[in-house]
C-alpha atoms as a PDB file:
ATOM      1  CA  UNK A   1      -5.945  -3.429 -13.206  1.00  0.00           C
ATOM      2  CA  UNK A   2      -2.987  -3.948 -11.073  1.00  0.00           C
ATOM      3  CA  UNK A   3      -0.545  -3.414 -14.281  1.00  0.00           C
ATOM      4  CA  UNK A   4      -2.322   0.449 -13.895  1.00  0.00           C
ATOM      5  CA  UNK A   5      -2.127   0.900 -10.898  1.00  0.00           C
ATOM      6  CA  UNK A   6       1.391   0.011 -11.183  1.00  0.00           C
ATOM      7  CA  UNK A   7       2.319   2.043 -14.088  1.00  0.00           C
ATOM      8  CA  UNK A   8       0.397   5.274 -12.844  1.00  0.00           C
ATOM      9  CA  UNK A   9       2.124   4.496  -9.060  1.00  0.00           C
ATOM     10  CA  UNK A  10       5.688   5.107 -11.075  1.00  0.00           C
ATOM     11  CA  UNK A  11       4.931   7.774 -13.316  1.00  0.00           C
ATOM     12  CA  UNK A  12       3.256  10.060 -11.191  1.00  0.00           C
ATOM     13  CA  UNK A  13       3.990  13.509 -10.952  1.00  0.00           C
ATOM     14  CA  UNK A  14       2.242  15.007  -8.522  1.00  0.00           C
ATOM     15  CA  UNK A  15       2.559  13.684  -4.508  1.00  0.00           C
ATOM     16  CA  UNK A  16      -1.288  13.485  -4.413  1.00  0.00           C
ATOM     17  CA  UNK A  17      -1.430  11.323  -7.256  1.00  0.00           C
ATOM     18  CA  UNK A  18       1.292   9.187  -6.266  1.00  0.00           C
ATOM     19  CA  UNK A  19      -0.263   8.225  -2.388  1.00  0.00           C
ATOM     20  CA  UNK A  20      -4.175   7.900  -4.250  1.00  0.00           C
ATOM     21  CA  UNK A  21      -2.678   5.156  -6.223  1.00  0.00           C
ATOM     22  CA  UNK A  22      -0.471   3.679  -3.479  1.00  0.00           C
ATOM     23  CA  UNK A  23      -3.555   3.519  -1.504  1.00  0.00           C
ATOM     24  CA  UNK A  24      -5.920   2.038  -4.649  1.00  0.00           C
ATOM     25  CA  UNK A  25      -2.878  -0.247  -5.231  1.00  0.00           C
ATOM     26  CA  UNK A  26      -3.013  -1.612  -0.884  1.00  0.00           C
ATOM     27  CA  UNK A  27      -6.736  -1.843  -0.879  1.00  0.00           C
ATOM     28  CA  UNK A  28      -6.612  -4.285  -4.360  1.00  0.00           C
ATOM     29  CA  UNK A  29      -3.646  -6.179  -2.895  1.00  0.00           C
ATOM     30  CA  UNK A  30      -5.833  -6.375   0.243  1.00  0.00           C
ATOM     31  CA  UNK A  31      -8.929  -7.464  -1.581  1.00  0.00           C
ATOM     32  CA  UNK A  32      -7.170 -10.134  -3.839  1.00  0.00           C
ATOM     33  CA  UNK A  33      -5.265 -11.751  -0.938  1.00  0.00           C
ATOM     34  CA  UNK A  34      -8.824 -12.065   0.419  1.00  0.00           C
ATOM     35  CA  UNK A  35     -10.317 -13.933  -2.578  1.00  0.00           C
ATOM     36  CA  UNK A  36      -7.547 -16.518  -2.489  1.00  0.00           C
ATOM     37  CA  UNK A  37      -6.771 -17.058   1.015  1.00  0.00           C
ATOM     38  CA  UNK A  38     -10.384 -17.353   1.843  1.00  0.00           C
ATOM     39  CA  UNK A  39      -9.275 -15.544   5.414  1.00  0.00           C
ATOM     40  CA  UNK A  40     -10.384 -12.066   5.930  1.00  0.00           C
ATOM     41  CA  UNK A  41      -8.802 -11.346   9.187  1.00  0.00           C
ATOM     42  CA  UNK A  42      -5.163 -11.443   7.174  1.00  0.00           C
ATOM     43  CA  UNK A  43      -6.278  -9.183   4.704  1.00  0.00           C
ATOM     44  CA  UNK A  44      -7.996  -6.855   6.733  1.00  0.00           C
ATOM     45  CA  UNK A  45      -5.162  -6.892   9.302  1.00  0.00           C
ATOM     46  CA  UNK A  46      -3.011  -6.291   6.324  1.00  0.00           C
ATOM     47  CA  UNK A  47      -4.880  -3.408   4.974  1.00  0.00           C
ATOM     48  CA  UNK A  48      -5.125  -1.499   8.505  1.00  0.00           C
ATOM     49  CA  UNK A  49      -1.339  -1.256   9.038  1.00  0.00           C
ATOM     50  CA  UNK A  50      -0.630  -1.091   5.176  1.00  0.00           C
ATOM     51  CA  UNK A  51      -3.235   1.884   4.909  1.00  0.00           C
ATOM     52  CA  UNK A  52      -1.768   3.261   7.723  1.00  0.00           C
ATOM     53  CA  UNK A  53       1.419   4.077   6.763  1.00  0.00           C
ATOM     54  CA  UNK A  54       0.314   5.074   3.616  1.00  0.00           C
ATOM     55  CA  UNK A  55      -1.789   7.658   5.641  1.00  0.00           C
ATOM     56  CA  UNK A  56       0.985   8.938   7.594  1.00  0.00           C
ATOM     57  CA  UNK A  57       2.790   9.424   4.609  1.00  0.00           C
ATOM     58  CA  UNK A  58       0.055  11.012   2.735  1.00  0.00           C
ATOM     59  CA  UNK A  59      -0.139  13.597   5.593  1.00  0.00           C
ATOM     60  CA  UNK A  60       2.960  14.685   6.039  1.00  0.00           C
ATOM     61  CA  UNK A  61       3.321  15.135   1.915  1.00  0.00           C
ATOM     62  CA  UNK A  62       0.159  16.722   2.184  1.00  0.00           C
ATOM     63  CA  UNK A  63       1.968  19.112   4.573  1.00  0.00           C
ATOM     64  CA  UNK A  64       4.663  20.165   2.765  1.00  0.00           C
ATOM     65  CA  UNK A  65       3.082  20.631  -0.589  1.00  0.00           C
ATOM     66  CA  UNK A  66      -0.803  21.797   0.380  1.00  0.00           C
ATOM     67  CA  UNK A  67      -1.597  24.214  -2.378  1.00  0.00           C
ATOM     68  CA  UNK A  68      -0.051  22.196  -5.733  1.00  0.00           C
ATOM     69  CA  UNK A  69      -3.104  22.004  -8.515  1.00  0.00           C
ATOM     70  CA  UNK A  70      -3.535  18.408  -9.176  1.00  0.00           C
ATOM     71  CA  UNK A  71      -3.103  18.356 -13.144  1.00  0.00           C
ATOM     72  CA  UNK A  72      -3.704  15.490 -15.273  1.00  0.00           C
ATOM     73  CA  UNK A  73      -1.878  15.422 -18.953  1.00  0.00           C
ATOM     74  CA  UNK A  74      -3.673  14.220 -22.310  1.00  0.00           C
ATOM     75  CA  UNK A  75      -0.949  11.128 -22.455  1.00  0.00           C
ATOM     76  CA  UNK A  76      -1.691   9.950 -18.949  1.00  0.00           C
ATOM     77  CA  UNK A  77      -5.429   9.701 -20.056  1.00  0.00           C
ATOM     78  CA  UNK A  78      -4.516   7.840 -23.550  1.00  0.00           C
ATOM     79  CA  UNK A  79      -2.189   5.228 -21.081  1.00  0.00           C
ATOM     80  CA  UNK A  80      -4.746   4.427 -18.440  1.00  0.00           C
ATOM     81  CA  UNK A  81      -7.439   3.804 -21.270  1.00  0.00           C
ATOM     82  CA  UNK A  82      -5.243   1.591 -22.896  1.00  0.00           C
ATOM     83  CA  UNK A  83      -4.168  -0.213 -19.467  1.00  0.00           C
ATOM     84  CA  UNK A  84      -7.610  -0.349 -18.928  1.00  0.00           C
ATOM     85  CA  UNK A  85      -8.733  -1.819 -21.752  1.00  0.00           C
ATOM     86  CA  UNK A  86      -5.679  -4.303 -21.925  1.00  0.00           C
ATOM     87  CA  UNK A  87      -6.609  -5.784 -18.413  1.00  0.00           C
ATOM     88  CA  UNK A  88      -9.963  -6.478 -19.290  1.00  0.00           C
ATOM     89  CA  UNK A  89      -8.938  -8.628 -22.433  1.00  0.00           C
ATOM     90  CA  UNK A  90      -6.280 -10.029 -20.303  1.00  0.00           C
ATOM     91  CA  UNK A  91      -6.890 -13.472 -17.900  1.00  0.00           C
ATOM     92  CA  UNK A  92      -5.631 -12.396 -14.616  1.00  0.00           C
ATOM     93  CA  UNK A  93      -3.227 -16.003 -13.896  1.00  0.00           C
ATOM     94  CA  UNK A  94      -1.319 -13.761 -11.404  1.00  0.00           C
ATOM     95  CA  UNK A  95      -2.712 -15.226  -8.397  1.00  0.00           C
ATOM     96  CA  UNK A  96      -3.542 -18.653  -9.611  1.00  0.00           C
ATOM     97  CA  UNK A  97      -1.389 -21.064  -7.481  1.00  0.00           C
ATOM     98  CA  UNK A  98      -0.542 -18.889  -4.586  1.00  0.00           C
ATOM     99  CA  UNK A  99      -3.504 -19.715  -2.305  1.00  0.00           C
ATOM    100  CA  UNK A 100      -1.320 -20.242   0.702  1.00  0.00           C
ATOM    101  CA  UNK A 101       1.916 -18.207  -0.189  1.00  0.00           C
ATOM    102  CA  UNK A 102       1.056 -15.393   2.226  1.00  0.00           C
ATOM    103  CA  UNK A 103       0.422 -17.747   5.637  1.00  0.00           C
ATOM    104  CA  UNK A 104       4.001 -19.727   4.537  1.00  0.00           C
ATOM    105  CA  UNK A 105       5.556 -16.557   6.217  1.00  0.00           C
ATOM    106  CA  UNK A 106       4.125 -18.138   9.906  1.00  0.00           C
ATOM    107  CA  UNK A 107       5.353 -21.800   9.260  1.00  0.00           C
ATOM    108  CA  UNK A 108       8.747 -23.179  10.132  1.00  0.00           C
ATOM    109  CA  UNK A 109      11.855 -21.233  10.721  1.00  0.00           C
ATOM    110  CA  UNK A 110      10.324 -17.979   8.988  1.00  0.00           C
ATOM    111  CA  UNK A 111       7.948 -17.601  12.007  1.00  0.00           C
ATOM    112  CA  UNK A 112      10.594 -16.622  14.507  1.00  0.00           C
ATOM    113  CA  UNK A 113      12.314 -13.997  12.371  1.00  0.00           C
ATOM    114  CA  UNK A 114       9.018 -12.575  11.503  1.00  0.00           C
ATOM    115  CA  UNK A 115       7.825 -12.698  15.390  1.00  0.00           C
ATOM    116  CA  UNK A 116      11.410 -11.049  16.127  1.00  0.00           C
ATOM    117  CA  UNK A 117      10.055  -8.376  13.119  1.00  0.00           C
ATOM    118  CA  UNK A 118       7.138  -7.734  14.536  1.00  0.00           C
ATOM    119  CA  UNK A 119       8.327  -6.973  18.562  1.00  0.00           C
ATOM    120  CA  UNK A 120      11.091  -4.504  16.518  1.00  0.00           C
ATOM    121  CA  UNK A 121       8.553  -2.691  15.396  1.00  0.00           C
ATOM    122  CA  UNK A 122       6.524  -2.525  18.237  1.00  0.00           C
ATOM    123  CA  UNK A 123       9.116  -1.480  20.374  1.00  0.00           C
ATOM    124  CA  UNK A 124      10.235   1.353  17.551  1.00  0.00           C
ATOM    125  CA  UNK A 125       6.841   2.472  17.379  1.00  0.00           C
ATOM    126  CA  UNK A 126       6.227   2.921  21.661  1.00  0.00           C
ATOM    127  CA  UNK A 127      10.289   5.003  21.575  1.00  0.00           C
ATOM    128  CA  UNK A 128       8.800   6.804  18.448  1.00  0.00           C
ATOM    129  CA  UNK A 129       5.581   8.431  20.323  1.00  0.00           C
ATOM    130  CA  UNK A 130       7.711   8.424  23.965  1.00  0.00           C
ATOM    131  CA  UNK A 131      10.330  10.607  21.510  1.00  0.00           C
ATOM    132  CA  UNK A 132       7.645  12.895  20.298  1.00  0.00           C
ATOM    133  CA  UNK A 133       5.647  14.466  22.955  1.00  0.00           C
ATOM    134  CA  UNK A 134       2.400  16.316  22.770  1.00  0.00           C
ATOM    135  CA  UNK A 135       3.461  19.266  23.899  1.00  0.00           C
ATOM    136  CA  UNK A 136       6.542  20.024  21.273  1.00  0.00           C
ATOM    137  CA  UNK A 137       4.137  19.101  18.806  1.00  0.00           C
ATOM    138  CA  UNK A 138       5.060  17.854  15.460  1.00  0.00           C
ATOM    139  CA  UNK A 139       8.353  16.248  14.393  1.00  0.00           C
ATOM    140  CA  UNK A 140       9.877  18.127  11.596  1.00  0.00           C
END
């Protein structure tokens, strides 16, 4: 199912087609990081600021293109039943031995930069909405 939601991710057309999968593809990364980790406060934490940007971004495409038909060809149909099909025959060994690969980024030397990653943002994000007032409204 990922392999899809992969393959339609890269060959969409359409804006609207390409954030619905971005957003299918966050909330199954979100929900298989759960299963292994056994720790639902990373995923979920994981999913609100992933899905958030992917909202942001799905607005402001939303914004510049709001009257495009959303279309869907005959071969895009034939390729997702075939992806479909393939990924239910398929053993999914993806995530096998990677039970703690996503809380290594916290251990050791790794958890300063990311600390250091995290404050950048923060501090980006407070100049970002001290940049764009209420009153001038949106930043185009």
């Amino acid at each position: 199912m990922v392999l899809f939601m992969g393959v339609m991710f890269v060959l969409g057309i359409q804006p609207m087609l390409v954030i619905s999968s971005l957003m299918l593809i966050v909330m199954m990364y979100s929900l298989m990081i759960s299963l292994e980790v056994s720790s639902y406060w990373f995923s979920y934490m994981l999913m609100l600021v992933m899905m958030s940007g992917v909202l942001v971004v799905f607005t402001y495409m939303m914004s510049l293109i709001p009257n495009e038909s959303f279309e869907i060809s005959s071969l895009f149909i034939v390729m997702f039943s075939f992806l479909l099909l393939y990924s239910y025959k398929e053993k999914n060994e993806f995530f096998e031995d990677w039970s703690m690969m996503s809380i290594k980024i916290w251990e050791g030397i790794s958890m300063m930069s990311v600390l250091y990653l995290v404050v950048f943002l923060l501090g980006i994000m407070i100049v970002v909405i001290w940049l764009s007032g209420m009153k001038e409204g949106a930043v185009r």
